[in-house]
PDB file of N, CA and C in Angstrom:
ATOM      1  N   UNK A   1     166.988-110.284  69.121  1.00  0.00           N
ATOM      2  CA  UNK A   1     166.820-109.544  67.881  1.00  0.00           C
ATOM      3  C   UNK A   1     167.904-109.968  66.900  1.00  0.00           C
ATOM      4  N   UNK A   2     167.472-110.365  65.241  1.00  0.00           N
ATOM      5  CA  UNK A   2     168.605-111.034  64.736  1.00  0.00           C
ATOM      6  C   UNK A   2     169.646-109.406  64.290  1.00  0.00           C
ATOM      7  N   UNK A   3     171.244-110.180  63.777  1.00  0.00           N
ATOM      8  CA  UNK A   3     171.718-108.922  63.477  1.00  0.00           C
ATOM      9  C   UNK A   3     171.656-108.460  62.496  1.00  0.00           C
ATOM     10  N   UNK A   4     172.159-107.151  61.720  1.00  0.00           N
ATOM     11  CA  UNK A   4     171.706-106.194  60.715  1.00  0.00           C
ATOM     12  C   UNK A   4     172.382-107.818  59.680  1.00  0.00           C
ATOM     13  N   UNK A   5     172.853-108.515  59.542  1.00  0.00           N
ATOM     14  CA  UNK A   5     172.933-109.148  58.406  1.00  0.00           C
ATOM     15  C   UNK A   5     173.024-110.702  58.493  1.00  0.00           C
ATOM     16  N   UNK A   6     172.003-111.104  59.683  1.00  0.00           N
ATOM     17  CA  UNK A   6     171.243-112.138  59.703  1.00  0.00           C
ATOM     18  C   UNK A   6     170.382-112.146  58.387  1.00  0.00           C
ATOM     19  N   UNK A   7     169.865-112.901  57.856  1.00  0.00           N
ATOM     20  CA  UNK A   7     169.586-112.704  56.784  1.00  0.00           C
ATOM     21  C   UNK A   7     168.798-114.448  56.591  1.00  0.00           C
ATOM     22  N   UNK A   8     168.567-115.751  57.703  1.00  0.00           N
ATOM     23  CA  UNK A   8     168.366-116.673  57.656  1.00  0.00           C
ATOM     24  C   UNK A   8     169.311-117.749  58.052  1.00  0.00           C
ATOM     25  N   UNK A   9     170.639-117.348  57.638  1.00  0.00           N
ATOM     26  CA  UNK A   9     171.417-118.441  58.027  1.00  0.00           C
ATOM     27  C   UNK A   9     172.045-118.979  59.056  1.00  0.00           C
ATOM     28  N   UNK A  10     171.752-118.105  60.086  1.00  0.00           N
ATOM     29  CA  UNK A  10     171.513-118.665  61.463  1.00  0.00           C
ATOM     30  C   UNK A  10     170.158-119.190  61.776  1.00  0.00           C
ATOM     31  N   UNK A  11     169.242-118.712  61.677  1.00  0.00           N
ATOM     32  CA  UNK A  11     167.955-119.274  62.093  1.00  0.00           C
ATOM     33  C   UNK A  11     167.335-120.466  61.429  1.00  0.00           C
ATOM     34  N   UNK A  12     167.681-119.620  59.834  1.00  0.00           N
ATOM     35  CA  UNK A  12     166.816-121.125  59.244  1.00  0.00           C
ATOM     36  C   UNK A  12     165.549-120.553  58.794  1.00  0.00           C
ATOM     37  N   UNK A  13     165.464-118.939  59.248  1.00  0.00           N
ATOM     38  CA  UNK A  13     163.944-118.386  58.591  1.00  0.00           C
ATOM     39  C   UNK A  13     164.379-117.282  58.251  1.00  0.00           C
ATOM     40  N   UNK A  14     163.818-116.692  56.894  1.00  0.00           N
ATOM     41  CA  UNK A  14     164.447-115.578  56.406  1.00  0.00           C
ATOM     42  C   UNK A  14     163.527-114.320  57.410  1.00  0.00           C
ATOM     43  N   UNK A  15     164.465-113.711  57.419  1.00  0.00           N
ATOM     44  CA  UNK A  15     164.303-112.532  58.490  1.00  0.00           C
ATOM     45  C   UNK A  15     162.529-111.919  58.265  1.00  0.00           C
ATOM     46  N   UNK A  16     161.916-112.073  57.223  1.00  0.00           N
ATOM     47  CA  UNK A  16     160.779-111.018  57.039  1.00  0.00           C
ATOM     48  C   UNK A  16     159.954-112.489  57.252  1.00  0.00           C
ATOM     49  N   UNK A  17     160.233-113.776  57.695  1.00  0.00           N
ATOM     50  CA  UNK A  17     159.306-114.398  58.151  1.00  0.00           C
ATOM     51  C   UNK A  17     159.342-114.723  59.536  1.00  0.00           C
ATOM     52  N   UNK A  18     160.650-114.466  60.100  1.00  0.00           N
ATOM     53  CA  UNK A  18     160.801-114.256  61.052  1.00  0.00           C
ATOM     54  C   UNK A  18     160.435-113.410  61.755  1.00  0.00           C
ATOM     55  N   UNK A  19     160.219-112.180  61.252  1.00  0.00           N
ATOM     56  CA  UNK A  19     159.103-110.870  61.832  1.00  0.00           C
ATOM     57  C   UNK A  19     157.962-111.431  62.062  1.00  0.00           C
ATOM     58  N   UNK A  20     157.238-111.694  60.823  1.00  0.00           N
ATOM     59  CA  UNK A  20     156.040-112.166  61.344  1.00  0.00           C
ATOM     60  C   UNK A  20     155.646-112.755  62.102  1.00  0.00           C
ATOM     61  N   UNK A  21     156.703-114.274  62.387  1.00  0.00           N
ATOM     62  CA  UNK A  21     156.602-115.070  63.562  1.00  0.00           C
ATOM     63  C   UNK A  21     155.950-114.285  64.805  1.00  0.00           C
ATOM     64  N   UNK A  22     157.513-113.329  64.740  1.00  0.00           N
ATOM     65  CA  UNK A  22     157.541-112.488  66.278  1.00  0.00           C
ATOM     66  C   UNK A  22     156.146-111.827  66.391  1.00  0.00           C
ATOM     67  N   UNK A  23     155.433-111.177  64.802  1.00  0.00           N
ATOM     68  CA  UNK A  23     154.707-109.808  65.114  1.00  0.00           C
ATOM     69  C   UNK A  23     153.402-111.244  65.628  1.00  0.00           C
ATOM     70  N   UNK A  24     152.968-112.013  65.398  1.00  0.00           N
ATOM     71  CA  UNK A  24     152.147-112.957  65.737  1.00  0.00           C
ATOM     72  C   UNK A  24     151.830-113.408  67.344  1.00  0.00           C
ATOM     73  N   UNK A  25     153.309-114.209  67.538  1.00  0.00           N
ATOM     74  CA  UNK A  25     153.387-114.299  69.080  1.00  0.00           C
ATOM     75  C   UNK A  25     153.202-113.297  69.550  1.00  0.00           C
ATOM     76  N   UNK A  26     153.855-112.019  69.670  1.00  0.00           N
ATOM     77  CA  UNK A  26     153.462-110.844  70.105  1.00  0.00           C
ATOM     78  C   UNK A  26     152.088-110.388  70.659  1.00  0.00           C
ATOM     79  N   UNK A  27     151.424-110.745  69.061  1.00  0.00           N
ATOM     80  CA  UNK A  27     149.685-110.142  69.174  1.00  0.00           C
ATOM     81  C   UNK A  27     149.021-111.858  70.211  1.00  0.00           C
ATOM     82  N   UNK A  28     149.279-112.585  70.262  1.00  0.00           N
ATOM     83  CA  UNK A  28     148.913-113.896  70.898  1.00  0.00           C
ATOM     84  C   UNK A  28     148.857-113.662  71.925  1.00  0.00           C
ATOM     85  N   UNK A  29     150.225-113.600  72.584  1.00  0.00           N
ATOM     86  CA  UNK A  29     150.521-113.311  74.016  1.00  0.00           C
ATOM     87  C   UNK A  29     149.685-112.198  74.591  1.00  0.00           C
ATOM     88  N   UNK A  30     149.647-110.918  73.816  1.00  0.00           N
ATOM     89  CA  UNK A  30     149.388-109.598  74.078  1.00  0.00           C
ATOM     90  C   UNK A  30     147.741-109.606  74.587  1.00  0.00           C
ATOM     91  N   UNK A  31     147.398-110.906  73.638  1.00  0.00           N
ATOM     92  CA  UNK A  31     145.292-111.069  73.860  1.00  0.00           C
ATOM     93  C   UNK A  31     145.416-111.904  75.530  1.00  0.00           C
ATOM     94  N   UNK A  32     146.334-112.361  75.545  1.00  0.00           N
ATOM     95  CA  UNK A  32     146.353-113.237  76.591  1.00  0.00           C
ATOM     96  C   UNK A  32     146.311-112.593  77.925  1.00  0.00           C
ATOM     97  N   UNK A  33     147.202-111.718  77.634  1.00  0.00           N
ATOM     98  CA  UNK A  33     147.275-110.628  78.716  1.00  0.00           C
ATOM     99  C   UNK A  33     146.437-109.827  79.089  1.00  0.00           C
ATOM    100  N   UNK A  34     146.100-108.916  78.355  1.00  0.00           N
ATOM    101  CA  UNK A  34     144.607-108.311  78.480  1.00  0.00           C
ATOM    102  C   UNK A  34     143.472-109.015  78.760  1.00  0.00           C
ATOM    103  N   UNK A  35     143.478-110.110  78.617  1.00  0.00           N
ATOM    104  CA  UNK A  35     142.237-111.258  79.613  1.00  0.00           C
ATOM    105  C   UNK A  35     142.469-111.120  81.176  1.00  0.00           C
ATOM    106  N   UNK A  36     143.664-111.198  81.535  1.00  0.00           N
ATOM    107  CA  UNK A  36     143.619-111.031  82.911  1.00  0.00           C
ATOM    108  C   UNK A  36     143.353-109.162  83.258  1.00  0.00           C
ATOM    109  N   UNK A  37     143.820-108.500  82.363  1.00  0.00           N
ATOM    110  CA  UNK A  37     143.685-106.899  82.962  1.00  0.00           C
ATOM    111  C   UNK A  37     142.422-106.705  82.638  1.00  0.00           C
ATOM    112  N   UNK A  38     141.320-107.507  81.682  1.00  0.00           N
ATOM    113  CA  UNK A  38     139.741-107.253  81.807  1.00  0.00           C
ATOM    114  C   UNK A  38     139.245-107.624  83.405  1.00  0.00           C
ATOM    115  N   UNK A  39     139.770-108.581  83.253  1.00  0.00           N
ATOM    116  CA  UNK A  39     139.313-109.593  84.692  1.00  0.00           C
ATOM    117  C   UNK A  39     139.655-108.726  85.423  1.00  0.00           C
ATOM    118  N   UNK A  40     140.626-108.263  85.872  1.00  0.00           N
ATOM    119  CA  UNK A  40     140.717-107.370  86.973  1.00  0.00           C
ATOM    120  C   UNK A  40     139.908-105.745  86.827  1.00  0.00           C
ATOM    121  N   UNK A  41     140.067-105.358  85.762  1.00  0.00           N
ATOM    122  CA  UNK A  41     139.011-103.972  85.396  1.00  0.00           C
ATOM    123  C   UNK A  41     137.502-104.495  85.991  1.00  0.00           C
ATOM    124  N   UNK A  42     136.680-105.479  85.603  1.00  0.00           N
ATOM    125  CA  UNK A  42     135.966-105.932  85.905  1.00  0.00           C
ATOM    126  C   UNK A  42     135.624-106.507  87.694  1.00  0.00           C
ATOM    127  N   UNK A  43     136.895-106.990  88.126  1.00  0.00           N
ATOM    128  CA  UNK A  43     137.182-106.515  89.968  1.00  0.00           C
ATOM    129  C   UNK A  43     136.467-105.930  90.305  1.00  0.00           C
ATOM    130  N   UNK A  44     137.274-104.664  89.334  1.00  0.00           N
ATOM    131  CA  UNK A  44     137.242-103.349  90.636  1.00  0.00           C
ATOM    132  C   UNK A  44     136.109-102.979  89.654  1.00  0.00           C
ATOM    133  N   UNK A  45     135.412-103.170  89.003  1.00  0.00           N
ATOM    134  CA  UNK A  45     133.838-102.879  88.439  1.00  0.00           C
ATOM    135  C   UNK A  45     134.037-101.559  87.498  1.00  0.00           C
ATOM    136  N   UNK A  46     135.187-101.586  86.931  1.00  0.00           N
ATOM    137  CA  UNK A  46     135.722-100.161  86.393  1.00  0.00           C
ATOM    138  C   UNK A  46     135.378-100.517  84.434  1.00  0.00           C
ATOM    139  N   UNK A  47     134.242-100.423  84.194  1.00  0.00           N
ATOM    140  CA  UNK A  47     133.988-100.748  82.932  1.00  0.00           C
ATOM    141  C   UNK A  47     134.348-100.372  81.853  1.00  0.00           C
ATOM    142  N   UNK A  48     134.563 -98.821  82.519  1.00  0.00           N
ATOM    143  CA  UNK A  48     135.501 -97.982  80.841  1.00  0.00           C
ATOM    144  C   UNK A  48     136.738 -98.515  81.160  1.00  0.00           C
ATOM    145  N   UNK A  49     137.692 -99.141  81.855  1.00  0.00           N
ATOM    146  CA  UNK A  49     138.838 -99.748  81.274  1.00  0.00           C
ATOM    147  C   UNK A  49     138.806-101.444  80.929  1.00  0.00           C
ATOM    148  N   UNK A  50     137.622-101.979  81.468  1.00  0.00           N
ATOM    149  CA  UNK A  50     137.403-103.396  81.095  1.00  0.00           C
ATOM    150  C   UNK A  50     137.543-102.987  79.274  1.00  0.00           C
ATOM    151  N   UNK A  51     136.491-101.896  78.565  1.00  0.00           N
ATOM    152  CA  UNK A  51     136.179-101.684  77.787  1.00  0.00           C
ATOM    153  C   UNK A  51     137.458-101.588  76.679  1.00  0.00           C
ATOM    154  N   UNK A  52     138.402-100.189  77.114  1.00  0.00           N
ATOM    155  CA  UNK A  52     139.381-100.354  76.752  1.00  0.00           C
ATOM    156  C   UNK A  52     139.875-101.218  76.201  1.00  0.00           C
ATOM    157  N   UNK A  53     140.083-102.274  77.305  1.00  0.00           N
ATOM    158  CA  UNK A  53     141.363-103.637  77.398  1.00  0.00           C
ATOM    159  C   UNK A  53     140.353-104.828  76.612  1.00  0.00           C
ATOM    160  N   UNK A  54     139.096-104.948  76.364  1.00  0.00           N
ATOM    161  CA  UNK A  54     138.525-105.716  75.401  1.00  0.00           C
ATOM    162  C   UNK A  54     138.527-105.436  73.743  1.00  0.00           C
ATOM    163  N   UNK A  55     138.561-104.284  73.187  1.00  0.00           N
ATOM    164  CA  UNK A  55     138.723-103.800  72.241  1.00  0.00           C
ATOM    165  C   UNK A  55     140.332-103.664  71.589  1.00  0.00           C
ATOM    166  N   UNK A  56     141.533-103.478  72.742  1.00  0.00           N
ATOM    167  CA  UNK A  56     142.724-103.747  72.499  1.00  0.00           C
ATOM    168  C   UNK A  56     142.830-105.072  72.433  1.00  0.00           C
ATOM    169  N   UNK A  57     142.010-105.830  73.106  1.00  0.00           N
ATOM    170  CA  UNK A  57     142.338-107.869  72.540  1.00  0.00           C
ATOM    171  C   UNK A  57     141.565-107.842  71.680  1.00  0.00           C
ATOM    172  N   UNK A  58     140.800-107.606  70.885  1.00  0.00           N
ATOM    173  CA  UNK A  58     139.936-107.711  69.676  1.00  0.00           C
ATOM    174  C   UNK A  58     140.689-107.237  68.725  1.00  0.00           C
ATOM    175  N   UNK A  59     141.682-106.221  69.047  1.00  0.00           N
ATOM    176  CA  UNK A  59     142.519-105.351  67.908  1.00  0.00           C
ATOM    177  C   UNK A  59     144.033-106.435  67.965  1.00  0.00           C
ATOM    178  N   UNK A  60     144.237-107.232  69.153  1.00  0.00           N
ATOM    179  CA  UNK A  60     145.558-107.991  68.625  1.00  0.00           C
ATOM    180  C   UNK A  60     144.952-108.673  68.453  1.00  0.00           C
ATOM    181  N   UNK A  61     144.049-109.528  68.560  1.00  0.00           N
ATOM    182  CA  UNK A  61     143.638-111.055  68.315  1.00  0.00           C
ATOM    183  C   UNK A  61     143.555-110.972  66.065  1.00  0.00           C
ATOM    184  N   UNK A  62     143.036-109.969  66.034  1.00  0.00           N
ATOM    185  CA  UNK A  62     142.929-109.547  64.470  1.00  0.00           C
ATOM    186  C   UNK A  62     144.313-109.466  63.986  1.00  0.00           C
ATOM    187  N   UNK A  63     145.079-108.554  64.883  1.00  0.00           N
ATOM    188  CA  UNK A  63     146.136-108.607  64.111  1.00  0.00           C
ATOM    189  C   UNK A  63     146.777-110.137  64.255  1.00  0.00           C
ATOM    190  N   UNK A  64     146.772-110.734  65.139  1.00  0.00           N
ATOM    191  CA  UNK A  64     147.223-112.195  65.294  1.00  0.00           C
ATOM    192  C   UNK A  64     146.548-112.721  63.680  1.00  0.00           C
ATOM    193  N   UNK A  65     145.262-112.908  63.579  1.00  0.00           N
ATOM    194  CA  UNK A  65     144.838-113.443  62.255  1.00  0.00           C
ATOM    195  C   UNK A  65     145.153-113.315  61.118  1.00  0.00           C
ATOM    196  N   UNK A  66     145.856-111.729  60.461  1.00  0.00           N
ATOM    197  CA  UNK A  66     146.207-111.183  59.605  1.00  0.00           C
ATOM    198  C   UNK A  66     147.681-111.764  59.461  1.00  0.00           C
ATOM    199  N   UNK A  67     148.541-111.778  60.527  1.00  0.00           N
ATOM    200  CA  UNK A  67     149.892-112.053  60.288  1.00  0.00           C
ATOM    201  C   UNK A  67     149.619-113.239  60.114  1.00  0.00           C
ATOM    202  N   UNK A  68     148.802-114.821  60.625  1.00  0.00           N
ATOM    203  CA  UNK A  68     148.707-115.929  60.495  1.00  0.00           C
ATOM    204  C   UNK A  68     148.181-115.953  59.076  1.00  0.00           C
ATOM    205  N   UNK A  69     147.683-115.426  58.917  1.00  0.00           N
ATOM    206  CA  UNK A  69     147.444-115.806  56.946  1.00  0.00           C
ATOM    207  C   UNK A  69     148.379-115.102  55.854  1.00  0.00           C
ATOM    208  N   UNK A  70     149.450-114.013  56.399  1.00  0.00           N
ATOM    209  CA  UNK A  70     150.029-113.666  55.840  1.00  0.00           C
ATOM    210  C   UNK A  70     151.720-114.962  55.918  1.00  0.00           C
ATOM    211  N   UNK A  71     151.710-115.189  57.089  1.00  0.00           N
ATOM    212  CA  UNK A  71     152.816-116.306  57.305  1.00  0.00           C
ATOM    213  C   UNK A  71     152.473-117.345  56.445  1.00  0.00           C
ATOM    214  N   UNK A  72     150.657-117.931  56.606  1.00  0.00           N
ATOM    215  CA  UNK A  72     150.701-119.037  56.472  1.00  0.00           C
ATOM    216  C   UNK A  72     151.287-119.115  54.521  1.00  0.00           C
ATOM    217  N   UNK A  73     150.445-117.849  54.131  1.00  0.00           N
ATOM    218  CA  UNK A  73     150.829-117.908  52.458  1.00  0.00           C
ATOM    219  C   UNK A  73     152.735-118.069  51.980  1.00  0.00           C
ATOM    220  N   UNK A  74     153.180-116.887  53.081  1.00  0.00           N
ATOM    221  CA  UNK A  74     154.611-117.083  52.373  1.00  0.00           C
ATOM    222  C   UNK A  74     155.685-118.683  52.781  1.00  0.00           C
ATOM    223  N   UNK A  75     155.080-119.042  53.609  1.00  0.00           N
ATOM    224  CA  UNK A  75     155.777-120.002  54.178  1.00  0.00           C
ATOM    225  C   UNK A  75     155.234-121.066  53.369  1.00  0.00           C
ATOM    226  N   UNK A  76     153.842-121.163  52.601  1.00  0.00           N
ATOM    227  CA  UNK A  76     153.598-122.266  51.005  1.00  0.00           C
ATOM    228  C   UNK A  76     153.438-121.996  49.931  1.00  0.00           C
ATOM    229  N   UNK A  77     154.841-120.663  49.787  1.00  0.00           N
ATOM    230  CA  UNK A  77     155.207-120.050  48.524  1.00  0.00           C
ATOM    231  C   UNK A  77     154.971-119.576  47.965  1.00  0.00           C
ATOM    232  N   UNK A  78     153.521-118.864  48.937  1.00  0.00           N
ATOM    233  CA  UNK A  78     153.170-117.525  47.910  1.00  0.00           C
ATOM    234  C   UNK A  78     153.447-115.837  48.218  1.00  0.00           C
TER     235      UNK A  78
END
């Protein structure tokens, strides 16, 4: 986590694009994961939590998309 007055010049990315980075990977990883906890809901044949855990990767995979077009704009200056 950068510190209260990181501010870029350690990283090289100003901190509110650096969030996004994180909030991105986050939602990436997070779809990734819930593929295997469908797969296993689906195991044990338990459909209302397959259900669950498909609709929570549909809800990060979106948010993954939203932060990727929000990065992609500020990072070519808009």
């Amino acid at each position: 986590m950068p510190s209260e007055t990181e501010t870029g010049g350690v990283t090289g990315t100003q901190d509110k694009d650096y969030n996004l980075i994180w909030y991105v990977e986050a939602c990436l990883s997070n779809a990734l994961r819930l593929e295997d906890y469908i797969q296993d809901a689906e195991r044990s044949k338990d459909t209302e939590v397959a259900e669950l855990f498909r609709k929570a990767q549909a809800d990060s995979r979106k948010g993954a998309e939203i932060g990727k077009k929000l990065l992609r704009a500020r990072l070519n200056g808009g």
